[in-house]
N, C-alpha and C. Protein backbone atom coordinates (compact mmCIF):
# COMPACT_ATOMS: atom_id res chain seq x y z
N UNK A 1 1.94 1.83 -40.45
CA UNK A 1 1.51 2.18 -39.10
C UNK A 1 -0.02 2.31 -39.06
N UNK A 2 -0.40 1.81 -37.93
CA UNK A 2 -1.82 1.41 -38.30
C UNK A 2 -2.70 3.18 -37.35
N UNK A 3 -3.48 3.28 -37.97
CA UNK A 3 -4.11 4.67 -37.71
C UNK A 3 -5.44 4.63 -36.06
N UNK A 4 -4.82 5.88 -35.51
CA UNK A 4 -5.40 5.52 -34.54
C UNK A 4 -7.01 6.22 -34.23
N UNK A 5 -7.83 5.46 -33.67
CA UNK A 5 -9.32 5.57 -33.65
C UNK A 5 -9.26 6.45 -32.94
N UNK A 6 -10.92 7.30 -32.29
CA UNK A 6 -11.23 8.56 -31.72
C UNK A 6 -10.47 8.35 -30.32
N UNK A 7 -10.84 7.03 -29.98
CA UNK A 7 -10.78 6.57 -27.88
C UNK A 7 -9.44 6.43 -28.07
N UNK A 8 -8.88 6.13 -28.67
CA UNK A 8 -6.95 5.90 -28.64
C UNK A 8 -6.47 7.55 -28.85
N UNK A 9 -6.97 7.87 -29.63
CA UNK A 9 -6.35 9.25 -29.72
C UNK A 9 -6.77 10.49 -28.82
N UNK A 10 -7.58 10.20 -28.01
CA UNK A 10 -7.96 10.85 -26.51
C UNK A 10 -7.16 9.97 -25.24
N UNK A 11 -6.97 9.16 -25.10
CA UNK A 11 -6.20 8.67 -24.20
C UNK A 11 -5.23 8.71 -24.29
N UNK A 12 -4.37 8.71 -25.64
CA UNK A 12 -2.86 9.13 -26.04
C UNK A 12 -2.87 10.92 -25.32
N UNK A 13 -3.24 11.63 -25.93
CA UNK A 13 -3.54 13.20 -25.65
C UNK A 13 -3.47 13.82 -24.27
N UNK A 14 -4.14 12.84 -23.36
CA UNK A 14 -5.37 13.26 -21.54
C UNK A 14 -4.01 13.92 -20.96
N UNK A 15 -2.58 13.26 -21.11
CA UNK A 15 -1.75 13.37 -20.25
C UNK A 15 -0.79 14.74 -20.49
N UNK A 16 -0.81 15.37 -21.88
CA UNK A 16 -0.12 15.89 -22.81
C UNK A 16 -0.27 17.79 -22.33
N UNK A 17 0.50 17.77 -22.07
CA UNK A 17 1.36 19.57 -21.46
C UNK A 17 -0.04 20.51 -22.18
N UNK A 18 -0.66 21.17 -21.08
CA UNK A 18 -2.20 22.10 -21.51
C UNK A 18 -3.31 21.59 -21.55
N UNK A 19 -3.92 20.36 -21.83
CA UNK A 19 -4.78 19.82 -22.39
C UNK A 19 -6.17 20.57 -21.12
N UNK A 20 -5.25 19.62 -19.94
CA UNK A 20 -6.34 20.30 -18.61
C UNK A 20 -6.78 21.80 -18.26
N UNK A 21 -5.55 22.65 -18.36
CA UNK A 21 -5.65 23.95 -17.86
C UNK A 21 -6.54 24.72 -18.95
N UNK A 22 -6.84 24.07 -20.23
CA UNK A 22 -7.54 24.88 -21.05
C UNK A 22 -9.07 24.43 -20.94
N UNK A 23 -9.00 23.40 -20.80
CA UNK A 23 -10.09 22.81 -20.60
C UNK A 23 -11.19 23.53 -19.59
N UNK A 24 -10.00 23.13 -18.64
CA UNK A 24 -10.12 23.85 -16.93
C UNK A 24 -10.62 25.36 -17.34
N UNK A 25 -9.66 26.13 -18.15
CA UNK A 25 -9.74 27.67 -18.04
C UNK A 25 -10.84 28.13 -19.33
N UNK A 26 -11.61 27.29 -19.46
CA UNK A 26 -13.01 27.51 -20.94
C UNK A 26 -14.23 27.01 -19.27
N UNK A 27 -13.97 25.90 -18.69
CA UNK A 27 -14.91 25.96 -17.43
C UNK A 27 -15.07 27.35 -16.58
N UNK A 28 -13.83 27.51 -16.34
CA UNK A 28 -13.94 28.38 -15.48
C UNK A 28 -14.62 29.94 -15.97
N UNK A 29 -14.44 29.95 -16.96
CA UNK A 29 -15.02 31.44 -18.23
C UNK A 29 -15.48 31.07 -18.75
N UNK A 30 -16.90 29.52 -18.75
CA UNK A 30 -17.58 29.31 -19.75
C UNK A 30 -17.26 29.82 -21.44
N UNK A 31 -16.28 30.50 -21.32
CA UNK A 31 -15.64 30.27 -23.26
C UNK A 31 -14.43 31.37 -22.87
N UNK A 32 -13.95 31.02 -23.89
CA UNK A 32 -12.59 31.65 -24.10
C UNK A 32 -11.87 31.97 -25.58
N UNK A 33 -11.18 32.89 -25.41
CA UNK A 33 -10.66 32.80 -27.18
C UNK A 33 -9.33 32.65 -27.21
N UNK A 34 -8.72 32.51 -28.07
CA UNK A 34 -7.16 32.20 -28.55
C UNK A 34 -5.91 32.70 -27.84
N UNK A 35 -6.17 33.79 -27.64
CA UNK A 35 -5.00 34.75 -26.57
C UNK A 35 -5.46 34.46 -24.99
N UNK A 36 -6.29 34.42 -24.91
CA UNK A 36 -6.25 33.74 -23.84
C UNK A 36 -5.50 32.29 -23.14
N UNK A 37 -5.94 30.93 -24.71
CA UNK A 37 -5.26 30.15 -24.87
C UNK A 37 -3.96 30.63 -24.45
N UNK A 38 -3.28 31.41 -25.28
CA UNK A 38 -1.57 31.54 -25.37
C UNK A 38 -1.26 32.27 -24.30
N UNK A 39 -2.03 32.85 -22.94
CA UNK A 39 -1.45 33.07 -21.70
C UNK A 39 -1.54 32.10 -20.66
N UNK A 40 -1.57 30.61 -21.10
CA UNK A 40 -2.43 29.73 -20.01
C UNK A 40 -0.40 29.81 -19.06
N UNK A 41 0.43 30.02 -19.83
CA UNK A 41 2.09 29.42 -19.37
C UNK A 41 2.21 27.91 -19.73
N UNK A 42 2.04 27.53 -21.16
CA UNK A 42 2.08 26.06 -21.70
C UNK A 42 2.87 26.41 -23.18
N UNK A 43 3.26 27.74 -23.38
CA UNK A 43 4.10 27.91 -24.72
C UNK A 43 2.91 28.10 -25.58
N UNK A 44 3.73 28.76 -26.55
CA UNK A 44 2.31 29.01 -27.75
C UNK A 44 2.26 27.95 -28.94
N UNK A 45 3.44 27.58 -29.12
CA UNK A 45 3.33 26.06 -30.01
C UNK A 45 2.52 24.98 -29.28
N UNK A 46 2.03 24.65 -27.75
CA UNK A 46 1.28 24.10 -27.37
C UNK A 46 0.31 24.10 -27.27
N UNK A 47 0.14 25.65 -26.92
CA UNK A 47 -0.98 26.19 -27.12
C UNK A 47 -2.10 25.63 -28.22
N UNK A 48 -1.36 25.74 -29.49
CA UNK A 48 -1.88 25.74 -30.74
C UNK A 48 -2.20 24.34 -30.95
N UNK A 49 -1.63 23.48 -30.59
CA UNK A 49 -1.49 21.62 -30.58
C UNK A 49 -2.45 21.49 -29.57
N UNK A 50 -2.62 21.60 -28.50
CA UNK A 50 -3.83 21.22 -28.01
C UNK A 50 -5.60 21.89 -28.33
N UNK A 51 -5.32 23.24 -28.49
CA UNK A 51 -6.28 23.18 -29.16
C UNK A 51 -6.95 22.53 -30.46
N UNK A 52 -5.96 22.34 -31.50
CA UNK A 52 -6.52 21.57 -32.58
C UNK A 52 -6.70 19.80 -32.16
N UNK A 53 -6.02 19.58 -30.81
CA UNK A 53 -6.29 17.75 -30.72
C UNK A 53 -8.31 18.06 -29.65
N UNK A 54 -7.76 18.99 -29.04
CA UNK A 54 -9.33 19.28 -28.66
C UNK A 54 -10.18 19.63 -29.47
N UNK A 55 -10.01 20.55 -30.38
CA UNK A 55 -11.06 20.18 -31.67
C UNK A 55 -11.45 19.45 -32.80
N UNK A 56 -10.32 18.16 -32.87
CA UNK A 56 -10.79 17.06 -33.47
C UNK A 56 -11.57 16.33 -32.87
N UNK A 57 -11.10 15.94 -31.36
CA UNK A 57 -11.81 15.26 -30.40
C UNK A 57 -13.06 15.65 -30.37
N UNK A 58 -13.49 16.97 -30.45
CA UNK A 58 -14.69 17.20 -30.20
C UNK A 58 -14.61 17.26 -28.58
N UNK A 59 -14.43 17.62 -27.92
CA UNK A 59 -14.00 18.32 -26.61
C UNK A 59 -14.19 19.94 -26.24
N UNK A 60 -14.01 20.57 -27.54
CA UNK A 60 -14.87 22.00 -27.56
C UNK A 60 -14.94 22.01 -28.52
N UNK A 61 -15.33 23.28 -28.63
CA UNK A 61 -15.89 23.94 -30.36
C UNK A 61 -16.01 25.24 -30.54
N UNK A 62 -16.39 26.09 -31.54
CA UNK A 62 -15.64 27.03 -31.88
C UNK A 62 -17.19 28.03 -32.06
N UNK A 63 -17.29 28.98 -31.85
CA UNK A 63 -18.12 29.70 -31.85
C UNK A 63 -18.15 31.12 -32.01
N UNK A 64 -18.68 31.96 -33.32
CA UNK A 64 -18.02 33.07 -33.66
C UNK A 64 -19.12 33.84 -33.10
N UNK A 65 -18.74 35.13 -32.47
CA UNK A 65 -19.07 36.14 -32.21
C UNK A 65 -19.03 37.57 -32.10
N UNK A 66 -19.27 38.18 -33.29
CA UNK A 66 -19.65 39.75 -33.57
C UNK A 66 -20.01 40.63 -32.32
N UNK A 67 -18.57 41.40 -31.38
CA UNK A 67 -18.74 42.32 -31.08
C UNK A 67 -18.34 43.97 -31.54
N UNK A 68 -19.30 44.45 -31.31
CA UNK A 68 -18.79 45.49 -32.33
C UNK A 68 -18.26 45.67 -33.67
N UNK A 69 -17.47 45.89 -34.44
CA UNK A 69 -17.33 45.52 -35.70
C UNK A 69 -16.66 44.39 -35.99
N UNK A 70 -15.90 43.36 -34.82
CA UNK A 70 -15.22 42.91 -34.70
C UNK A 70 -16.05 41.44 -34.57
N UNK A 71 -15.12 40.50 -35.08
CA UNK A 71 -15.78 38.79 -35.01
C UNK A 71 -14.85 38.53 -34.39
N UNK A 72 -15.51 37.76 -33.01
CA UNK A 72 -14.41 36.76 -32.21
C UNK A 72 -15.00 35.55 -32.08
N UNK A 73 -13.53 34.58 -32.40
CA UNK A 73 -13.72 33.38 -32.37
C UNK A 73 -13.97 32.80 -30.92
N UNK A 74 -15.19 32.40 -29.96
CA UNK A 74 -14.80 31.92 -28.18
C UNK A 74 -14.77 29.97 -28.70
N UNK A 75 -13.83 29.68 -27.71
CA UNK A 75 -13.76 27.94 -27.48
C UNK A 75 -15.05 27.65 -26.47
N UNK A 76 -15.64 26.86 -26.39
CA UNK A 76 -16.75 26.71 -25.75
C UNK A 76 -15.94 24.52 -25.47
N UNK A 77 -16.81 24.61 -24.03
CA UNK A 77 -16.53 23.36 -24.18
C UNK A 77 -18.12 22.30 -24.52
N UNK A 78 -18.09 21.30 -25.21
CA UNK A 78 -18.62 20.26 -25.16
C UNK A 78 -19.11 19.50 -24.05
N UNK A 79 -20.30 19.12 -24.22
CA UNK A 79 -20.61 17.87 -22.92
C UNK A 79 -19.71 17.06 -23.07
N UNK A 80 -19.47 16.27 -23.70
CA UNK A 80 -17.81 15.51 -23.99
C UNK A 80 -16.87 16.29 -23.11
N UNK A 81 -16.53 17.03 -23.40
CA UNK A 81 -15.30 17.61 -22.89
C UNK A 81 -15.73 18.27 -21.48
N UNK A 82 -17.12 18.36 -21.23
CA UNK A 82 -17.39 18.70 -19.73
C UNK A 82 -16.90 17.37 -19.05
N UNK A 83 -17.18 16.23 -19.47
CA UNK A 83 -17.14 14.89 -18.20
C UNK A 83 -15.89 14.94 -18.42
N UNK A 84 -15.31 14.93 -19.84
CA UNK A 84 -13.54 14.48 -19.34
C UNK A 84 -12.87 15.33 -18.79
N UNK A 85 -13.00 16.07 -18.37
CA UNK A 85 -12.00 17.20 -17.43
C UNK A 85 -13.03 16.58 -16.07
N UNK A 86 -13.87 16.63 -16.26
CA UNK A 86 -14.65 15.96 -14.45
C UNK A 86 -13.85 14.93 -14.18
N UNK A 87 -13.48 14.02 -15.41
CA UNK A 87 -12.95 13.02 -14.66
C UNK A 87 -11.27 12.96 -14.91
N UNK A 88 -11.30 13.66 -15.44
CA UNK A 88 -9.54 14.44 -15.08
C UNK A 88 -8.91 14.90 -13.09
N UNK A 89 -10.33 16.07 -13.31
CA UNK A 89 -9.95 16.43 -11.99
C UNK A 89 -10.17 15.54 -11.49
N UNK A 90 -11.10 14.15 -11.51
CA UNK A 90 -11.30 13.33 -10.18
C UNK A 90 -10.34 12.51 -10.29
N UNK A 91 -9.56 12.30 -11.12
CA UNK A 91 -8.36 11.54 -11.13
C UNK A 91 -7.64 11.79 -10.35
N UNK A 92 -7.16 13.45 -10.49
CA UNK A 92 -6.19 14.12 -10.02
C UNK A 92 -6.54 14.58 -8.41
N UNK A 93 -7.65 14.17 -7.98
CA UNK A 93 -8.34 14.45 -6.24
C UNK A 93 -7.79 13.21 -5.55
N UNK A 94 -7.88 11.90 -6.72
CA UNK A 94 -7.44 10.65 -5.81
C UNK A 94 -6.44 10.46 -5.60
N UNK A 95 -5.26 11.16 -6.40
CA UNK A 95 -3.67 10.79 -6.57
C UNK A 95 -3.39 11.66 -5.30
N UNK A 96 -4.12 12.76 -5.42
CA UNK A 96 -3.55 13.72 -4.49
C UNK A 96 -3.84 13.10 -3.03
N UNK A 97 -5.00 12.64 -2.71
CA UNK A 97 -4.85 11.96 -1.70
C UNK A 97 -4.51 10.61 -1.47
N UNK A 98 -3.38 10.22 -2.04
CA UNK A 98 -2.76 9.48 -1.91
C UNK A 98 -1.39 9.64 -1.15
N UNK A 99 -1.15 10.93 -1.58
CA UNK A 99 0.15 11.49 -1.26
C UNK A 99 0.38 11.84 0.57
């Protein structure tokens, strides 16, 4: 089976249960961390699968931060991953007015 490149394995992914709403929900809170992830209502085994296909992609990235004694990991998104959710939602503006 022949192995699939970066652009095949983002276009396989775009359509795939979470991908948007996390995307969407790191825009909307400029970063986010893990439990947050696992309240998006996408299951927590999905949870966990889209975040790691978004961080191969390079779509966000991971950024540790020391509050208080405590290190938290926030998802931050990528310029990459800023246009493809732009052009997610603009996908999803044209279908809708289609309807």
């Amino acid at each position: 089976m022949e192995l699939l490149d970066e652009k095949d394995r983002l276009i396989e992914i775009i359509g795939r249960r979470g991908l948007r709403r996390i995307l969407k929900a790191i825009k909307d809170n400029g970063k986010i961390i893990l439990s947050d992830m696992l309240e998006l209502d996408i299951g927590h085994g999905t949870a966990l699968n889209r975040r790691e296909d978004l961080l191969k992609l390079e779509l966000i990235y991971e950024e540790r931060e020391k509050i208080g004694k405590r290190t938290y990991t926030f998802y931050k998104l990528t310029p990459k991953g800023e246009k493809i959710l732009s052009l997610l939602e603009e996908i999803i503006k044209i279908l809708k007015e289609e309807e």
